[in-house]
N, C-alpha and C. Protein backbone atom coordinates (compact mmCIF):
# COMPACT_ATOMS: atom_id res chain seq x y z
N UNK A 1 -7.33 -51.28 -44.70
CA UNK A 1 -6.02 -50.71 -44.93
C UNK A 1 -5.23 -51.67 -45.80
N UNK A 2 -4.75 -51.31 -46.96
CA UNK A 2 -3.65 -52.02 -47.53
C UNK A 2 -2.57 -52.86 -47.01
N UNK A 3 -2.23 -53.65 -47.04
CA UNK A 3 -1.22 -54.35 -46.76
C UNK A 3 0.29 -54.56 -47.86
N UNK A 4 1.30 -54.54 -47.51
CA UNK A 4 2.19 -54.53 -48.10
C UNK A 4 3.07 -55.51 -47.89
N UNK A 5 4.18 -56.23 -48.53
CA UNK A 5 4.83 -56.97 -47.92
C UNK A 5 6.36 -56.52 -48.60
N UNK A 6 7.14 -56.08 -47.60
CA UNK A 6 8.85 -55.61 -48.37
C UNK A 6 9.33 -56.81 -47.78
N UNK A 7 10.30 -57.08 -48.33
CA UNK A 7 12.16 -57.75 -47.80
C UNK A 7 13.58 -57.14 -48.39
N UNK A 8 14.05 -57.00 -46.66
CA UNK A 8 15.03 -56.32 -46.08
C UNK A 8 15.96 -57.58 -46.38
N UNK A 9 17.46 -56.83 -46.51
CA UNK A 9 18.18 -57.52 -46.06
C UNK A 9 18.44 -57.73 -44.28
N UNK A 10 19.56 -58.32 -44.07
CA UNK A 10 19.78 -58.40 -42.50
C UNK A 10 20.01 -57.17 -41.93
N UNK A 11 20.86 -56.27 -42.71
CA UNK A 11 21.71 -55.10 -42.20
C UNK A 11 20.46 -54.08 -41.79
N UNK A 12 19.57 -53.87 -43.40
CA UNK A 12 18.17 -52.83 -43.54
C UNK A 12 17.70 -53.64 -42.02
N UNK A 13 17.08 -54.50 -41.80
CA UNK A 13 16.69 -54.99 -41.03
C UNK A 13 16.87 -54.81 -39.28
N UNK A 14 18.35 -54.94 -39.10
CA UNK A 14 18.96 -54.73 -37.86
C UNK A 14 18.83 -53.02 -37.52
N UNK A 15 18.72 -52.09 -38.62
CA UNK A 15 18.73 -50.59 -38.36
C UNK A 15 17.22 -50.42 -38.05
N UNK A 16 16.48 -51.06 -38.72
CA UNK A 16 14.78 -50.60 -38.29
C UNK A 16 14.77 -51.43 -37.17
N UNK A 17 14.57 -52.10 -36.99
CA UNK A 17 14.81 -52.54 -35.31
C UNK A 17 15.53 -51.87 -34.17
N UNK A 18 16.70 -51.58 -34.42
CA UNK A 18 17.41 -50.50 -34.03
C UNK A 18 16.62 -48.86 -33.96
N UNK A 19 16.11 -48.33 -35.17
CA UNK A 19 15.60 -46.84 -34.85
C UNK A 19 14.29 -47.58 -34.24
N UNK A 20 13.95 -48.26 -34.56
CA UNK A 20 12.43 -48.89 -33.40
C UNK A 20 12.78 -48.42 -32.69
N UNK A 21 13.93 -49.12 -31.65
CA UNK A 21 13.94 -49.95 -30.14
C UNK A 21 14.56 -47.81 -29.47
N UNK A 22 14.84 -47.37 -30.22
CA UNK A 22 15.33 -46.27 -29.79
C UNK A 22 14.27 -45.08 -29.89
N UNK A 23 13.06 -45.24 -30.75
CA UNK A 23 11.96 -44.13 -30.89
C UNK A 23 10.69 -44.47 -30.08
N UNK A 24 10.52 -45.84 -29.73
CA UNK A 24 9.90 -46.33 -28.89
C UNK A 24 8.51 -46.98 -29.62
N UNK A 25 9.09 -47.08 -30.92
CA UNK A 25 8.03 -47.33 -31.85
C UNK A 25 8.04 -49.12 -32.76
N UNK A 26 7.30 -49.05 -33.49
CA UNK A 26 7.48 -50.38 -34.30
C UNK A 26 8.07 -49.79 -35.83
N UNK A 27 8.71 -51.13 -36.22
CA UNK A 27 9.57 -50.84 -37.53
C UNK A 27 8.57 -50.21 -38.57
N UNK A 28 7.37 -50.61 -38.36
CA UNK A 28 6.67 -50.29 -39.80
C UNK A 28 6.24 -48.50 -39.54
N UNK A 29 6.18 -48.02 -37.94
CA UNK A 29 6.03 -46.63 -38.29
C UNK A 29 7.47 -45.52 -38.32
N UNK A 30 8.41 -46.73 -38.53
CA UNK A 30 9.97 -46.09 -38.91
C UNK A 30 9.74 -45.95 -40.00
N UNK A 31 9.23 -46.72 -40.82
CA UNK A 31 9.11 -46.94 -42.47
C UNK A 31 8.03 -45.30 -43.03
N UNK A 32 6.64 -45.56 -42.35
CA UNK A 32 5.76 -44.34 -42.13
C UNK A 32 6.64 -43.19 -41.88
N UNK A 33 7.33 -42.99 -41.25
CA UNK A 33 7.45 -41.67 -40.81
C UNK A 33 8.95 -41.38 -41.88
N UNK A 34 9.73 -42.41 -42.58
CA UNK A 34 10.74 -42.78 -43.65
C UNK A 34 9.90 -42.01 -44.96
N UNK A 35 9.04 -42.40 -44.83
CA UNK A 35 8.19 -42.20 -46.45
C UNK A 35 7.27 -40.48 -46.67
N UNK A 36 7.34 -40.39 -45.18
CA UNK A 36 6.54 -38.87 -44.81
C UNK A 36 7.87 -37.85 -44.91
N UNK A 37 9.53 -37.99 -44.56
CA UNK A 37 9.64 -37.51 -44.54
C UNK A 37 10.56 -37.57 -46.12
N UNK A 38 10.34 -38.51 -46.42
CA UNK A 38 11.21 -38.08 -47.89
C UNK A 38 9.70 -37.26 -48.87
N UNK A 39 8.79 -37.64 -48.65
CA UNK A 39 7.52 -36.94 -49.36
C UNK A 39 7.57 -35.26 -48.92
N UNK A 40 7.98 -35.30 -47.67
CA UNK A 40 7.76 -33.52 -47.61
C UNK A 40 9.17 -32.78 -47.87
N UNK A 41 10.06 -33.29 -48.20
CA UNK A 41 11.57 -32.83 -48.58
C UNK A 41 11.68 -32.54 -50.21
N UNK A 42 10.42 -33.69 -50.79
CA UNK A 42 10.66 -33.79 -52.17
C UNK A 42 9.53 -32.91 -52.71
N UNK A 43 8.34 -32.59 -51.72
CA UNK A 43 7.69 -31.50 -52.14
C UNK A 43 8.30 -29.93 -51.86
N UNK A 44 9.31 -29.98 -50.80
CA UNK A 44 10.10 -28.65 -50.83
C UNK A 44 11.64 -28.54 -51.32
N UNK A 45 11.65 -29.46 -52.32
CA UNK A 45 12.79 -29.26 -52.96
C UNK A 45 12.21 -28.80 -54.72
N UNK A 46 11.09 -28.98 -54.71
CA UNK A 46 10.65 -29.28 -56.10
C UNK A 46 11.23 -27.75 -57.32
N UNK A 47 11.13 -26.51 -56.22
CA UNK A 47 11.85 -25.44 -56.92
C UNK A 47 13.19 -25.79 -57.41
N UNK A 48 13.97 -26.64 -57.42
CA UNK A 48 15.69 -27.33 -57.84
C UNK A 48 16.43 -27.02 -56.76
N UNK A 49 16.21 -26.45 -55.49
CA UNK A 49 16.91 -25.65 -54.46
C UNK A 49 16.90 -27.24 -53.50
N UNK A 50 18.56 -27.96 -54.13
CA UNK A 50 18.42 -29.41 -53.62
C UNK A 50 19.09 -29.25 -52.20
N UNK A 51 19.46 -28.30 -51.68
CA UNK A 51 20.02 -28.43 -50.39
C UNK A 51 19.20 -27.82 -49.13
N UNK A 52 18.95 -28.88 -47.89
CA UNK A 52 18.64 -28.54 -46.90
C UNK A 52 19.44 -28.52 -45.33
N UNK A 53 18.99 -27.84 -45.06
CA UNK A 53 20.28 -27.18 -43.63
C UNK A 53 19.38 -27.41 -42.11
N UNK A 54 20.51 -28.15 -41.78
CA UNK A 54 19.84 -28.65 -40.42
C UNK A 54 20.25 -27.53 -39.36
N UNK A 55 19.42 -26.72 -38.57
CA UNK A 55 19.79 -25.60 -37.85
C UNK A 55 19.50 -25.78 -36.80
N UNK A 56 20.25 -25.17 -35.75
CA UNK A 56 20.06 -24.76 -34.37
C UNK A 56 19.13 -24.26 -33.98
N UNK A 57 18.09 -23.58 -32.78
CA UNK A 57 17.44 -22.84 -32.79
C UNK A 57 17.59 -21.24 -33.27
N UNK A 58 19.16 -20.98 -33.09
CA UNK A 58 19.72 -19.52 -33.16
C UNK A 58 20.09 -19.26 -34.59
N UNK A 59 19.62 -20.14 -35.39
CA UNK A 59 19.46 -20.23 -36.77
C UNK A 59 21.00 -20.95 -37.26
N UNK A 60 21.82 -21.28 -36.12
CA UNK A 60 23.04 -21.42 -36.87
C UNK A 60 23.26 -22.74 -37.66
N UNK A 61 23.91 -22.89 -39.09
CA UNK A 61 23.57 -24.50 -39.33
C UNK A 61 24.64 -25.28 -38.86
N UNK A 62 24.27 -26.85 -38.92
CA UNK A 62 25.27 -27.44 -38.14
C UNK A 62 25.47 -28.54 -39.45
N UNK A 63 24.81 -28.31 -40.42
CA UNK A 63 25.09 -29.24 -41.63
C UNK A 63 24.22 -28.97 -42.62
N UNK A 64 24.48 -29.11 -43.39
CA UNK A 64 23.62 -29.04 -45.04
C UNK A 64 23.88 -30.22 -45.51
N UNK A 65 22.73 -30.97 -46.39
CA UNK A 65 22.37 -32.19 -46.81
C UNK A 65 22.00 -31.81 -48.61
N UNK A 66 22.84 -32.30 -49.12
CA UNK A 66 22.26 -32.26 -50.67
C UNK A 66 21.51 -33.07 -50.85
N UNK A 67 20.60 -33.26 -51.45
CA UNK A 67 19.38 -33.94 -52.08
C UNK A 67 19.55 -34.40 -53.48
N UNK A 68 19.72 -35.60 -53.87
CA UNK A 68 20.11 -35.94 -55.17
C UNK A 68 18.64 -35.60 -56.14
C-alpha cells in the first residue's frame, strides 16, 4: 500500500482528531472517507447541477450546499 505523508496545520489537525475521537475511528480514515466523499459528489455533480440538498427522510430539505 502506498504511503503518503501530509502536514496539517494545528487547527486541520485538532478537527481530525476531533471527527476521529467522535466517529470512533483514526484520522487517516477521516481523510479516506474526506476523499470518497468529495470523489462521489464530484462524480454527481459533473452534469453542472452544483447544488446538493441534504434531506429528511420525508424528503423535506433542511439545507442545500453549493458546490464550487
Amino acid at each position: 500500500m502506498p504511503k503518503l505523508t501530509i502536514r496539517f496545520g494545528d487547527k486541520t489537525d485538532k478537527l481530525l482528531k476531533e471527527l476521529a475521537e467522535e466517529k470512533g475511528t483514526t484520522k487517516t480514515e477521516i481523510i479516506r472517507r474526506a476523499l470518497a466523499t468529495y470523489k462521489y459528489l464530484d462524480e454527481e455533480t459533473k452534469d453542472g447541477n452544483k447544488r446538493v440538498s441534504i434531506t429528511t427522510t420525508n424528503n423535506e430539505t433542511i439545507k442545500d450546499v453549493i458546490l464550487p
